[in-house]
N, C-alpha and C. Protein backbone atom coordinates (compact mmCIF):
# COMPACT_ATOMS: atom_id res chain seq x y z
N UNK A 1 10.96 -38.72 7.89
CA UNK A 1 10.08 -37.63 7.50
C UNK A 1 10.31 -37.32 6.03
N UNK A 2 9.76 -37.52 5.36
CA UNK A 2 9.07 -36.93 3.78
C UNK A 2 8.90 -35.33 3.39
N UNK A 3 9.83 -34.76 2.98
CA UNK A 3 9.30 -33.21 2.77
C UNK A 3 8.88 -33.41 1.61
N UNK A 4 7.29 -32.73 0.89
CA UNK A 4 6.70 -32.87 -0.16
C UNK A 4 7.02 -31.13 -0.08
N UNK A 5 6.44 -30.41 -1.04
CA UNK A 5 5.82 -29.23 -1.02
C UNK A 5 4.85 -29.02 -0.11
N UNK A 6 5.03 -28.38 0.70
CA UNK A 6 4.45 -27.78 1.69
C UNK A 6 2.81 -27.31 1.65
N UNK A 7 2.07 -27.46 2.61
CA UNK A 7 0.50 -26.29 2.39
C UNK A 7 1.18 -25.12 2.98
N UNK A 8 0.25 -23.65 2.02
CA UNK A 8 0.47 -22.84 2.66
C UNK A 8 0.17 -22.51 3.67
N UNK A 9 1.00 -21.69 4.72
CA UNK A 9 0.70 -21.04 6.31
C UNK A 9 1.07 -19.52 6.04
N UNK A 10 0.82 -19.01 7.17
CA UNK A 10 1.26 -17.74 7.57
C UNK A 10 2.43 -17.49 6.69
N UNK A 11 3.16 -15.88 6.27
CA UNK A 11 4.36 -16.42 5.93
C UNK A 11 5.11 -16.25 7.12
N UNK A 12 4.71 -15.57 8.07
CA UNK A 12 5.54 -15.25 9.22
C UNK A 12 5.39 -16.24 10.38
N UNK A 13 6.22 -16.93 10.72
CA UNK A 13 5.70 -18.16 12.06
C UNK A 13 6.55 -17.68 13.40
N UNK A 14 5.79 -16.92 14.27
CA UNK A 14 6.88 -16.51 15.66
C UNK A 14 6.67 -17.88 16.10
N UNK A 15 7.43 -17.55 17.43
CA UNK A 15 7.32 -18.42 18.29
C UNK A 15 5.81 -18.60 18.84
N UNK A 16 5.26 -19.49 18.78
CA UNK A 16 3.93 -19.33 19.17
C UNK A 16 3.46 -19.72 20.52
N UNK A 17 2.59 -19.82 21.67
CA UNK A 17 2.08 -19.93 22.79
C UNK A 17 2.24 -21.17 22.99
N UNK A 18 3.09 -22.21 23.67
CA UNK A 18 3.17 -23.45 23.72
C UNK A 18 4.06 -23.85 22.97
N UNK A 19 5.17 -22.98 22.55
CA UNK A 19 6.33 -23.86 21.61
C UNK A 19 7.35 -24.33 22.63
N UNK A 20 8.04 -23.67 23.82
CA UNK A 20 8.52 -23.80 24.70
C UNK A 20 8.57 -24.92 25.04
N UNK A 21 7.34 -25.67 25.45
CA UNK A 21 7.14 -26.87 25.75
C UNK A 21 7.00 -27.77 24.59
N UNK A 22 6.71 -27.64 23.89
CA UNK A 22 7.37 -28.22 22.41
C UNK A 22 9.14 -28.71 22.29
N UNK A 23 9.38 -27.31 22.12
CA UNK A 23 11.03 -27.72 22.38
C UNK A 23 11.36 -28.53 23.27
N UNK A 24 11.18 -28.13 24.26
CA UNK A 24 11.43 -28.92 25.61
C UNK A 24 11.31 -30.34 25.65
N UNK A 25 9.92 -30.63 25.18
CA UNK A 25 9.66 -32.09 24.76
C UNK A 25 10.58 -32.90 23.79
N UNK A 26 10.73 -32.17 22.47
CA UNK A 26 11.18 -32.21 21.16
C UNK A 26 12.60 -32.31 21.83
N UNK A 27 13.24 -32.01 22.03
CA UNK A 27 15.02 -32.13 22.64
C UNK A 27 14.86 -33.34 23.65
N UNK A 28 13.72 -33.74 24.17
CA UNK A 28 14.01 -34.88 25.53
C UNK A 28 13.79 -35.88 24.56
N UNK A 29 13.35 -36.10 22.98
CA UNK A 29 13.22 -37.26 22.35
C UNK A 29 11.90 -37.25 22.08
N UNK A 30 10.91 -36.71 22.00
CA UNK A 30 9.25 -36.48 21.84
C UNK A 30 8.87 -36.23 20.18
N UNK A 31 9.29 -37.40 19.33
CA UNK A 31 9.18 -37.35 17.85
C UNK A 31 8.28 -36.43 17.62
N UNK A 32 6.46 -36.77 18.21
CA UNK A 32 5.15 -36.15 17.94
C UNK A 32 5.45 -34.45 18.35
N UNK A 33 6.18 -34.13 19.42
CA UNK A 33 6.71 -32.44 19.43
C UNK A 33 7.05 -31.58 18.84
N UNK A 34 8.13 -32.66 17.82
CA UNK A 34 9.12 -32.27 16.78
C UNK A 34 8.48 -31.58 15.60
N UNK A 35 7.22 -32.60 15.37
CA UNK A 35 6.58 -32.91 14.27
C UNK A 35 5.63 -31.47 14.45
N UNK A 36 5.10 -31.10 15.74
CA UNK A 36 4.34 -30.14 15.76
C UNK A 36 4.73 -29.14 15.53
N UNK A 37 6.06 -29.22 16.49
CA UNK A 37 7.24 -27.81 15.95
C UNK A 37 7.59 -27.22 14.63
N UNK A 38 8.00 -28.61 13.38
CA UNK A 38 8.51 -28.33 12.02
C UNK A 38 6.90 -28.32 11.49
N UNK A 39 5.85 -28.80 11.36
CA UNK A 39 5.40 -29.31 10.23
C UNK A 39 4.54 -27.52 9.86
N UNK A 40 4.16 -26.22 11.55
CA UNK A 40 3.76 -25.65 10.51
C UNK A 40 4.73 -24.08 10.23
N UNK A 41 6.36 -24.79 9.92
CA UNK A 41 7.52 -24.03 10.02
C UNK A 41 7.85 -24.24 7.79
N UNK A 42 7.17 -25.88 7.91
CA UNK A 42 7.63 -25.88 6.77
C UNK A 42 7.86 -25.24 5.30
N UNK A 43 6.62 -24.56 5.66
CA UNK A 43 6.18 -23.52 4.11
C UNK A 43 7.40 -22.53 3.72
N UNK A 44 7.55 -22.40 4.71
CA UNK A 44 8.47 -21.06 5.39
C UNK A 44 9.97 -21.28 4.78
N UNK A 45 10.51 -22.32 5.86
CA UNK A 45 11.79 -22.87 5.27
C UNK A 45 11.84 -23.38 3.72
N UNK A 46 11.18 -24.11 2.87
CA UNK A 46 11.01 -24.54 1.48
C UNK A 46 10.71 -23.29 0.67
N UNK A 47 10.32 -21.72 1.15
CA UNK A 47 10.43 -20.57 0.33
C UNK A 47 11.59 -20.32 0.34
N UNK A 48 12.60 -20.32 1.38
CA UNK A 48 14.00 -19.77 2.05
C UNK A 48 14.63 -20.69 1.04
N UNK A 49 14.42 -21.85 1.00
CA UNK A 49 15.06 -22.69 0.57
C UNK A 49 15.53 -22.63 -1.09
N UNK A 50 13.94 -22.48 -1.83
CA UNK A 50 14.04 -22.57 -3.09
C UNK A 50 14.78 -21.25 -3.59
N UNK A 51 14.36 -19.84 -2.50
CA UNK A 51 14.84 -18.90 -2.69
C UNK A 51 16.36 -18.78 -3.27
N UNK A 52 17.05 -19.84 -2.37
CA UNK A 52 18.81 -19.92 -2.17
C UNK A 52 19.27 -20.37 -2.84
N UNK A 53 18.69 -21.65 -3.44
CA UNK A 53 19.11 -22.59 -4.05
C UNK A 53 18.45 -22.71 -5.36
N UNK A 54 17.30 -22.07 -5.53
CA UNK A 54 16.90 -21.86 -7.21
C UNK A 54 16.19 -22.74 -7.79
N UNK A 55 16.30 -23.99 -6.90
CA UNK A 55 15.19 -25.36 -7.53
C UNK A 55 14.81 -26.22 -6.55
N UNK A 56 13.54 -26.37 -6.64
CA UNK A 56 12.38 -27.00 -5.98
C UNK A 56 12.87 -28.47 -5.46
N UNK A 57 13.95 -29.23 -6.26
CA UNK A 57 14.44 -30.23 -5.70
C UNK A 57 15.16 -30.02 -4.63
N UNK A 58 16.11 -29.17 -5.14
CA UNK A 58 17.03 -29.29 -4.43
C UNK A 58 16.93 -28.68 -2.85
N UNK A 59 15.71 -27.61 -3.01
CA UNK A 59 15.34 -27.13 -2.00
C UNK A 59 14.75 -27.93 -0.96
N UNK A 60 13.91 -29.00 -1.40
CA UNK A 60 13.21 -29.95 -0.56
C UNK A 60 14.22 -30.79 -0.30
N UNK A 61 15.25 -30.71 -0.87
CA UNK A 61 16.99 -31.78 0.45
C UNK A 61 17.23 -31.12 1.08
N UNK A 62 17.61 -29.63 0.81
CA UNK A 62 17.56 -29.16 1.75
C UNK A 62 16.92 -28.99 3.14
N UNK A 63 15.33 -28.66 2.92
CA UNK A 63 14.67 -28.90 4.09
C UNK A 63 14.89 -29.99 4.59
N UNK A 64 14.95 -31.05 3.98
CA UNK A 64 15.22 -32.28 4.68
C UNK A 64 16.36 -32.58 5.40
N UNK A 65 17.59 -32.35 4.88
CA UNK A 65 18.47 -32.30 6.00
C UNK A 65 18.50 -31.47 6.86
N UNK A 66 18.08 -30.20 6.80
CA UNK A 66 17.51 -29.28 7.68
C UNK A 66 16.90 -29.79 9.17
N UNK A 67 15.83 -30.52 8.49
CA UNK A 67 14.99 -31.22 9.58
C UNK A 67 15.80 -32.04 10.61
N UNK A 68 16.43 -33.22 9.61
CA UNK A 68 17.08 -34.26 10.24
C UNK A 68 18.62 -33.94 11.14
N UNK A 69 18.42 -32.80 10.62
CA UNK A 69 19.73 -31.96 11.33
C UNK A 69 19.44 -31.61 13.06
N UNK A 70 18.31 -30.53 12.69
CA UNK A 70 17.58 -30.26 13.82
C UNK A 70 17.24 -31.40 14.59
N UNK A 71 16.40 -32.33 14.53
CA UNK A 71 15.94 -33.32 15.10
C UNK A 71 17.40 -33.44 16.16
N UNK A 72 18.23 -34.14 15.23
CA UNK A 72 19.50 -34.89 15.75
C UNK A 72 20.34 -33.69 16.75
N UNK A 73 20.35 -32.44 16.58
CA UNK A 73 21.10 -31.38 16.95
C UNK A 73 20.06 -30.49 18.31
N UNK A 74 18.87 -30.68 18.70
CA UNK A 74 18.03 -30.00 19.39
C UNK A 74 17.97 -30.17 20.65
N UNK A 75 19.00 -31.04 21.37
CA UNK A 75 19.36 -31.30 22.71
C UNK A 75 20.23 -30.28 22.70
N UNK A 76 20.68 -29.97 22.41
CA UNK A 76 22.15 -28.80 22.26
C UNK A 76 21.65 -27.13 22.56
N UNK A 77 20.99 -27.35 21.87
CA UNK A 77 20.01 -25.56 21.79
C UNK A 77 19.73 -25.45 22.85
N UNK A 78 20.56 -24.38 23.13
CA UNK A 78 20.28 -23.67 24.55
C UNK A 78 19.60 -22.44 25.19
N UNK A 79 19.20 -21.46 24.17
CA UNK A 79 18.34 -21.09 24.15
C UNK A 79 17.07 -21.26 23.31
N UNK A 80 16.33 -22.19 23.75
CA UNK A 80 14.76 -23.00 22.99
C UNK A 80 14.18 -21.40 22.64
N UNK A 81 14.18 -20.46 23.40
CA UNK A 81 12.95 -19.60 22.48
C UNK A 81 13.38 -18.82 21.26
N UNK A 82 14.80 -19.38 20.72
CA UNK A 82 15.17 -18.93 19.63
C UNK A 82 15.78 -20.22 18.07
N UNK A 83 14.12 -20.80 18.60
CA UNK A 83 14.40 -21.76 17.58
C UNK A 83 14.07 -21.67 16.30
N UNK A 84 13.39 -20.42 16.10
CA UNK A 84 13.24 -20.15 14.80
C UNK A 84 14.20 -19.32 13.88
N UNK A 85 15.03 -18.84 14.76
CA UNK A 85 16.78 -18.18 14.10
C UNK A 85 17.46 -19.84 13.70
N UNK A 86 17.00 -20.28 15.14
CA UNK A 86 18.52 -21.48 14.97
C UNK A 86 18.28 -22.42 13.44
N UNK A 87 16.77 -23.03 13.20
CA UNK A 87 16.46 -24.05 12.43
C UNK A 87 16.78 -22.90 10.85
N UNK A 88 16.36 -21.84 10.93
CA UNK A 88 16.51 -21.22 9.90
C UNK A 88 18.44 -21.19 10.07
N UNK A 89 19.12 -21.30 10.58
CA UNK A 89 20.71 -20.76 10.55
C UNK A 89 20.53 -22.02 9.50
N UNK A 90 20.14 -23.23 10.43
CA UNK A 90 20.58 -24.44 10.10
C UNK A 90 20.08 -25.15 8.75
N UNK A 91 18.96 -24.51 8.29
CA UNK A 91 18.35 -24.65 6.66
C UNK A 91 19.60 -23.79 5.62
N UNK A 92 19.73 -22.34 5.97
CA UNK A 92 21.04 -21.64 5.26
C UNK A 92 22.31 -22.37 5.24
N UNK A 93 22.62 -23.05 6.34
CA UNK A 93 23.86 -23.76 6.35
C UNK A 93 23.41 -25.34 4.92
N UNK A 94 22.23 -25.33 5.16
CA UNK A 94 22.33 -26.83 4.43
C UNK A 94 22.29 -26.51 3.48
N UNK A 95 21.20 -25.31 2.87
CA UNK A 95 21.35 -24.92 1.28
C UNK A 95 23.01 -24.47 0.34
N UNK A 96 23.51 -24.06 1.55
CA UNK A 96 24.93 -23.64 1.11
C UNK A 96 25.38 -25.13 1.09
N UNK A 97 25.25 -26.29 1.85
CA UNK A 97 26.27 -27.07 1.81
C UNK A 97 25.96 -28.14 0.45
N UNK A 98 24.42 -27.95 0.38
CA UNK A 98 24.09 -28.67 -0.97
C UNK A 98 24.68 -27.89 -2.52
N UNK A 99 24.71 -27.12 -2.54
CA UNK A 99 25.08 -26.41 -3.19
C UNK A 99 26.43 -25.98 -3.22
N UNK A 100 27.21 -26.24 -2.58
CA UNK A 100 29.27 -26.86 -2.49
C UNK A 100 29.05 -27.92 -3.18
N UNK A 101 28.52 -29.08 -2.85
CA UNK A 101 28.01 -30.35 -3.21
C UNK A 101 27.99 -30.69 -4.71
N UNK A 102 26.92 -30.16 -4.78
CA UNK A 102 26.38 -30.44 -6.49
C UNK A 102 26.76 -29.61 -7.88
N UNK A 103 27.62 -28.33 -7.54
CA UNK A 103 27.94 -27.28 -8.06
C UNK A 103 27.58 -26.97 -9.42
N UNK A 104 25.97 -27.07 -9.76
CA UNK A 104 25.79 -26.85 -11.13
C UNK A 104 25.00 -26.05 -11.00
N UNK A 105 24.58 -25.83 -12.30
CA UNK A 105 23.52 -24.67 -12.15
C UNK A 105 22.32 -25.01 -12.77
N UNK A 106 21.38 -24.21 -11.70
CA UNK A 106 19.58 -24.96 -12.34
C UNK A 106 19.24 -23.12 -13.27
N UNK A 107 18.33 -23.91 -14.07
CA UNK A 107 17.72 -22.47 -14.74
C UNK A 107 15.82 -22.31 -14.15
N UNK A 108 15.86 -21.82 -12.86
CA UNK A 108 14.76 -21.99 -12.38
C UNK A 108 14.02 -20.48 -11.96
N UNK A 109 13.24 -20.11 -11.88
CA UNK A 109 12.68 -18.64 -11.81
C UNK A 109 12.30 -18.73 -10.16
N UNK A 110 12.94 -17.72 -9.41
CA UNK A 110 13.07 -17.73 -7.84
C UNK A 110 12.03 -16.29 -7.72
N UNK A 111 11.62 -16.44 -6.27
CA UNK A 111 10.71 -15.33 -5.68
C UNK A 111 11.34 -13.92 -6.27
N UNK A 112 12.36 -13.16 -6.95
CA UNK A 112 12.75 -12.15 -6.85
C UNK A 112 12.13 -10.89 -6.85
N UNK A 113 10.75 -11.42 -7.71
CA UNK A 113 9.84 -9.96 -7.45
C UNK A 113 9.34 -9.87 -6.30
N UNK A 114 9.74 -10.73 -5.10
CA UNK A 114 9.02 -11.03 -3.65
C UNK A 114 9.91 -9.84 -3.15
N UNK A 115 11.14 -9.93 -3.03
CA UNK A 115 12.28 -9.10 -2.54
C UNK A 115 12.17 -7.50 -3.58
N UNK A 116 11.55 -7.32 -4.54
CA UNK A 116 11.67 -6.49 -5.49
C UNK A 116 10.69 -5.70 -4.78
N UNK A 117 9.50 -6.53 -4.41
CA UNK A 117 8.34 -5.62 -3.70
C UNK A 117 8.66 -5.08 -2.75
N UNK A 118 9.63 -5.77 -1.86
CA UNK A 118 9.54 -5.35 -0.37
C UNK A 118 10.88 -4.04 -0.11
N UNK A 119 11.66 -3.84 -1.86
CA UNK A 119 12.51 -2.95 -1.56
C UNK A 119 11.56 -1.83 -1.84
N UNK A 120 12.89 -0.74 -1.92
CA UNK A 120 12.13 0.68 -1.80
C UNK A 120 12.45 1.19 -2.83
N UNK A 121 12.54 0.75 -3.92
CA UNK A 121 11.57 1.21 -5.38
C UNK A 121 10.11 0.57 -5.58
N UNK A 122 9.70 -0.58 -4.61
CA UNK A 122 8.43 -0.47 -5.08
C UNK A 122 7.43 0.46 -5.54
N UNK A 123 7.50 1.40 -5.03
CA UNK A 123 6.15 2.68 -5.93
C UNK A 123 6.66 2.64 -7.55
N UNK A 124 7.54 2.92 -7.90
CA UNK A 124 7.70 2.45 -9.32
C UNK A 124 6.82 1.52 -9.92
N UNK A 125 6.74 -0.17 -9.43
CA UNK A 125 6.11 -0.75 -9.88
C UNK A 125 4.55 -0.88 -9.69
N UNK A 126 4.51 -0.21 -8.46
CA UNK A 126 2.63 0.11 -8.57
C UNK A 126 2.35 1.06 -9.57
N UNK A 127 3.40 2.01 -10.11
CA UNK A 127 2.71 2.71 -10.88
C UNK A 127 2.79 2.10 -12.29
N UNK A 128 3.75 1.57 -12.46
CA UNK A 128 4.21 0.99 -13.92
C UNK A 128 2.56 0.28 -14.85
N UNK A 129 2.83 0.49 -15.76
CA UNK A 129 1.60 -0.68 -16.78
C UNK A 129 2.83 -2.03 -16.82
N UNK A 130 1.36 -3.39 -16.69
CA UNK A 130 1.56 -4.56 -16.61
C UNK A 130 2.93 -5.00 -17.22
N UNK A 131 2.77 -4.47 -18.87
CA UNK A 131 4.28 -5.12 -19.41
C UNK A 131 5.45 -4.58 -18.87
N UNK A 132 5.53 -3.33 -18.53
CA UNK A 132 6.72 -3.04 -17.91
C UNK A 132 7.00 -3.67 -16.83
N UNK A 133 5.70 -4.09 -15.87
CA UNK A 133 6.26 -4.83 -14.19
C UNK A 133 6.75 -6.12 -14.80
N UNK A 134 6.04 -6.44 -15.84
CA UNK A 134 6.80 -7.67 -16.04
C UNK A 134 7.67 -8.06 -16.64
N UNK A 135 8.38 -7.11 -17.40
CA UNK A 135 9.61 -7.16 -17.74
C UNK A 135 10.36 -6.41 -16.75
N UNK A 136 10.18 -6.16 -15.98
CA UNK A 136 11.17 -5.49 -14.72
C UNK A 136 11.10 -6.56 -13.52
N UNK A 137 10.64 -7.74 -13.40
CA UNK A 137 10.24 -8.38 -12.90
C UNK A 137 11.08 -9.89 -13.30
N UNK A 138 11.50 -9.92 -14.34
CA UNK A 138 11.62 -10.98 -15.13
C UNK A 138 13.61 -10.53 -15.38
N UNK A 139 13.41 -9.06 -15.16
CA UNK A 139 14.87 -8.82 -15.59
C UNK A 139 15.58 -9.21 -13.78
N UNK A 140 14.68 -8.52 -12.79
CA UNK A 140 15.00 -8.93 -11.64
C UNK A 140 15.33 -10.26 -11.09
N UNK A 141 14.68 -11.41 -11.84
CA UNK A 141 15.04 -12.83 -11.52
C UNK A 141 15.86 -12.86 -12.01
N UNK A 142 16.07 -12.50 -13.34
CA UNK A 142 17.39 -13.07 -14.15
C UNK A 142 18.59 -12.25 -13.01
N UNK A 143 18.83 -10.93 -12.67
CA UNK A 143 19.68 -10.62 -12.21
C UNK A 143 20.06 -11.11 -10.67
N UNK A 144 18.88 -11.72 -9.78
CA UNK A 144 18.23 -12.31 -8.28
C UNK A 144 19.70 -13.84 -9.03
N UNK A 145 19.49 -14.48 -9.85
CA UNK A 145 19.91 -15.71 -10.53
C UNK A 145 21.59 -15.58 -10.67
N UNK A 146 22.26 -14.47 -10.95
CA UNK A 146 23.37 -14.38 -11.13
C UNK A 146 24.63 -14.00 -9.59
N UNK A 147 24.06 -13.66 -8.69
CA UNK A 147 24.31 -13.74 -6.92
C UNK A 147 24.66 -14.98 -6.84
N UNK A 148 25.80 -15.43 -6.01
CA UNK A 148 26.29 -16.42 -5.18
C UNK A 148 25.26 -16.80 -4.18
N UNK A 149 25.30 -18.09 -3.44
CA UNK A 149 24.01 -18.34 -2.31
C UNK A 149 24.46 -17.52 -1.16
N UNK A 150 25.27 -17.23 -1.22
CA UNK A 150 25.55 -16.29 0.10
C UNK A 150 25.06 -15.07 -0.01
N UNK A 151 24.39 -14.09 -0.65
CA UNK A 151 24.81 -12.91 -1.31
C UNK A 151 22.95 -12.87 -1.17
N UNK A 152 22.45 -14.29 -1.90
CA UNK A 152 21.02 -14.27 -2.00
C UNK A 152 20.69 -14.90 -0.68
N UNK A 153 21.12 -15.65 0.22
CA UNK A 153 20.88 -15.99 1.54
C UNK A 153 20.22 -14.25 2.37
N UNK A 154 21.68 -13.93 2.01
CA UNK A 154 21.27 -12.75 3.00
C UNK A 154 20.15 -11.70 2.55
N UNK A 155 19.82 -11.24 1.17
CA UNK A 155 18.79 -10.47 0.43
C UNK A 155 17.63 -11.94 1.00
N UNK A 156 17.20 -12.97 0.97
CA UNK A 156 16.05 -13.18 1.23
C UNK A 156 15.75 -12.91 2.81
N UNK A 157 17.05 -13.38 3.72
CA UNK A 157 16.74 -13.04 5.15
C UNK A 157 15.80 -11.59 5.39
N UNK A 158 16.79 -10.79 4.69
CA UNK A 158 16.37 -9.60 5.04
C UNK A 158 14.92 -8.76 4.46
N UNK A 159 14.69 -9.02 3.16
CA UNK A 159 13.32 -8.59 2.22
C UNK A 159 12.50 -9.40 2.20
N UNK A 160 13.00 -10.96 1.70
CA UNK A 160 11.72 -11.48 2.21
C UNK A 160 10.94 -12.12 3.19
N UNK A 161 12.29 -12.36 4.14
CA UNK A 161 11.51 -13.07 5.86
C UNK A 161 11.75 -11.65 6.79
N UNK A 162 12.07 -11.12 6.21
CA UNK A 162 11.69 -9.43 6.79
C UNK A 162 12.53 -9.79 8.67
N UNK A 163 13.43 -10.46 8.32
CA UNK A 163 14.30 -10.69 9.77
C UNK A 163 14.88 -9.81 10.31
N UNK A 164 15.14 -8.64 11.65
CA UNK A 164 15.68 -8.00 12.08
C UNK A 164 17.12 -8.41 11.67
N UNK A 165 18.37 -7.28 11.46
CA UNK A 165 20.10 -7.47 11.29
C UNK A 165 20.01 -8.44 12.23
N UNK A 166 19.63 -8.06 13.75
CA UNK A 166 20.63 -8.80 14.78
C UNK A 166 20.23 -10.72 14.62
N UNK A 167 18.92 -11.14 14.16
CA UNK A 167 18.61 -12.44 14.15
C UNK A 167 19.36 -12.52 13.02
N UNK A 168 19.70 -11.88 12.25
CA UNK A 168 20.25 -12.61 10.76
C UNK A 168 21.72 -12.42 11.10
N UNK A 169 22.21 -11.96 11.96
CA UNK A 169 23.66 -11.65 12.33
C UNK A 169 23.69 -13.28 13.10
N UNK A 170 22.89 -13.58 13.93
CA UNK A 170 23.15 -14.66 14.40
C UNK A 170 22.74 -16.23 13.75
N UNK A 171 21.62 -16.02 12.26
CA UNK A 171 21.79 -17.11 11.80
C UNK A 171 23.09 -17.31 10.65
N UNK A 172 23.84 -15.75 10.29
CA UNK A 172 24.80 -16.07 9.55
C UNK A 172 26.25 -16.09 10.53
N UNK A 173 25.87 -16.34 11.65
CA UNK A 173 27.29 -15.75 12.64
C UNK A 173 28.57 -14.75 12.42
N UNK A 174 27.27 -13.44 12.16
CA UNK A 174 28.19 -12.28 12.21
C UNK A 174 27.66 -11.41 12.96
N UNK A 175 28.40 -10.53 13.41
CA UNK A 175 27.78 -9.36 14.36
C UNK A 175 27.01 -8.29 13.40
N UNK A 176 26.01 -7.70 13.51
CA UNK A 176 24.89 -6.45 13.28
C UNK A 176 25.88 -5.45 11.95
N UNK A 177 27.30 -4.90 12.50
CA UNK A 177 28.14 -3.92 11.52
C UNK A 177 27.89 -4.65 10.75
N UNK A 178 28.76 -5.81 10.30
CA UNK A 178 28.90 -6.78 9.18
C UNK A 178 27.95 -7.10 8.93
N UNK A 179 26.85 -7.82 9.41
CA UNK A 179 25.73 -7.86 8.21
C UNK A 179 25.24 -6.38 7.83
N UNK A 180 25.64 -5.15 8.35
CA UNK A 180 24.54 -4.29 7.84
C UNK A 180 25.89 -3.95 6.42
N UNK A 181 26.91 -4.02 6.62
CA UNK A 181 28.06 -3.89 5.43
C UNK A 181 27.87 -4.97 4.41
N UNK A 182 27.60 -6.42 4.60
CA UNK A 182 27.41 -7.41 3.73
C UNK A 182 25.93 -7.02 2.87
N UNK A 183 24.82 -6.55 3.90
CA UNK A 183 23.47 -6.35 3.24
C UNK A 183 24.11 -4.89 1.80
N UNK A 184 24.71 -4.23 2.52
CA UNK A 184 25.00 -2.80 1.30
C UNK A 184 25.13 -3.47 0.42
N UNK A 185 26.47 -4.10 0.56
CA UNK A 185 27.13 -4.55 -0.99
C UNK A 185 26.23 -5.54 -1.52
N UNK A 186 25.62 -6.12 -0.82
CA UNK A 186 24.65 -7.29 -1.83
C UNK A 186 24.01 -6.18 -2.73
N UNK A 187 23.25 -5.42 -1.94
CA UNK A 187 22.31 -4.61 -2.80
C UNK A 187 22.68 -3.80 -3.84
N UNK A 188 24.20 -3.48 -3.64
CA UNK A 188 25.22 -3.08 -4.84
C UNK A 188 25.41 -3.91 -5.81
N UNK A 189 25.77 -5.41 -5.54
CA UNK A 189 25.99 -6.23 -6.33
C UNK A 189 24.63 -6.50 -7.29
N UNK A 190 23.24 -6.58 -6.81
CA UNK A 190 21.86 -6.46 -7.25
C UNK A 190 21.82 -5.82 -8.26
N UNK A 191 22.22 -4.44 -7.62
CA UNK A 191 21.93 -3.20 -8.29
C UNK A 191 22.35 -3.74 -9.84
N UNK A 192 24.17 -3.71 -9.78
CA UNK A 192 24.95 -4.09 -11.28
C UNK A 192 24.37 -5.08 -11.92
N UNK A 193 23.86 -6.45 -11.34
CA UNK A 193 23.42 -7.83 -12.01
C UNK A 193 22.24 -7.29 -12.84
N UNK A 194 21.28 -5.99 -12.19
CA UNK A 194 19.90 -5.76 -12.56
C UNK A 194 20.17 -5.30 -13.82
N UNK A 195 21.43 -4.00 -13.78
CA UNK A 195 22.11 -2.71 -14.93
C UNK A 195 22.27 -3.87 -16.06
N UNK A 196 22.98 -4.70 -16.09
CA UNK A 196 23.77 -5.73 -17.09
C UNK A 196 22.17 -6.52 -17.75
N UNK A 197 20.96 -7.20 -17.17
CA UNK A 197 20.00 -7.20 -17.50
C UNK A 197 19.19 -6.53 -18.11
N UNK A 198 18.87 -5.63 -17.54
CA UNK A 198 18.18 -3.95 -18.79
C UNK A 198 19.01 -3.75 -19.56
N UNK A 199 20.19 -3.67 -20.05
CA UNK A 199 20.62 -3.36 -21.36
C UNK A 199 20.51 -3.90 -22.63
């Protein structure tokens, strides 16, 4: 399988009416299942992806081992109607592991005004004139850019795939306290990366 850049879909993909049997198929060895399962998951994971990892390459290895992960790993999944936590655990695990891997740094401009919108200073920026959103916008990537992938893993789970704690507790395998303690301090850590940017 070939991950290109994705067409856009929904950004939100539940489980949909007939995935069940998808999985089901897809874990007994049913390539064409698989294919139905990932192909309209992909958009989704390659935002998560570039989100984490900051560049479009590296993001599309990611998905890709992602995939080939899943594929190879989907007899195992034991609960099928939570395959959209598991493949997403398993995209976070790969972006982190590419990124142990290659340990450099890309200078690439990530969704951050995506997560900027969905916090709760947005009314600020509806009210703001253009140059200011966009220099508040621009200071936000730069500061989105200076976070560890762990730190930005969990700020995209949460703002921009808008994931309940408890699914993101279980794609980062922590319980609900701890991610809601890990989510604070990210947003602390945000906060300072943003302060050090505006000055």
């Amino acid at each position: 399988m070939t991950i290109d850049r994705p067409a856009p879909v929904a950004a939100g993909v539940p489980v949909l009416v007939g995935d069940g049997a998808l999985v089901e198929r897809a874990a007994a060895g049913d390539a064409d299942a698989f294919d139905l399962l990932i192909r309209p998951r992909l958009d989704r994971l390659f935002r998560m992806a570039v989100a984490i990892t900051r560049n479009e390459s590296d993001a599309r290895d990611a998905v890709q081992e992602a995939c080939v992960s899943a594929w190879r790993e989907l007899p195992r999944l034991r609960n099928r109607e939570r395959f959209d936590s598991w493949i997403a655990q398993i995209l976070v695990n790969a972006c982190r592991g590419l990124l142990r891997r290659r340990r450099r740094v890309h200078v690439r401009e990530i969704p951050a005004d995506e997560i900027y919108a969905r916090a709760s200073t947005h009314e600020k920026l509806v009210t703001a004139d253009a140059a200011e959103v966009t220099g508040e916008v621009e200071a936000i990537t730069r500061a989105f850019a200076r976070l560890d992938a762990g730190t930005r893993s969990l700020l995209v789970l949460h703002y921009v795939e808008e994931r309940p704690l408890a699914e993101i507790g279980r794609i980062l395998g922590a319980p609900v306290g701890t991610i809601k303690w890990r989510l604070s301090r990210a947003r602390r850590v945000l906060d300072r990366a943003l302060e050090v940017e505006q000055r």
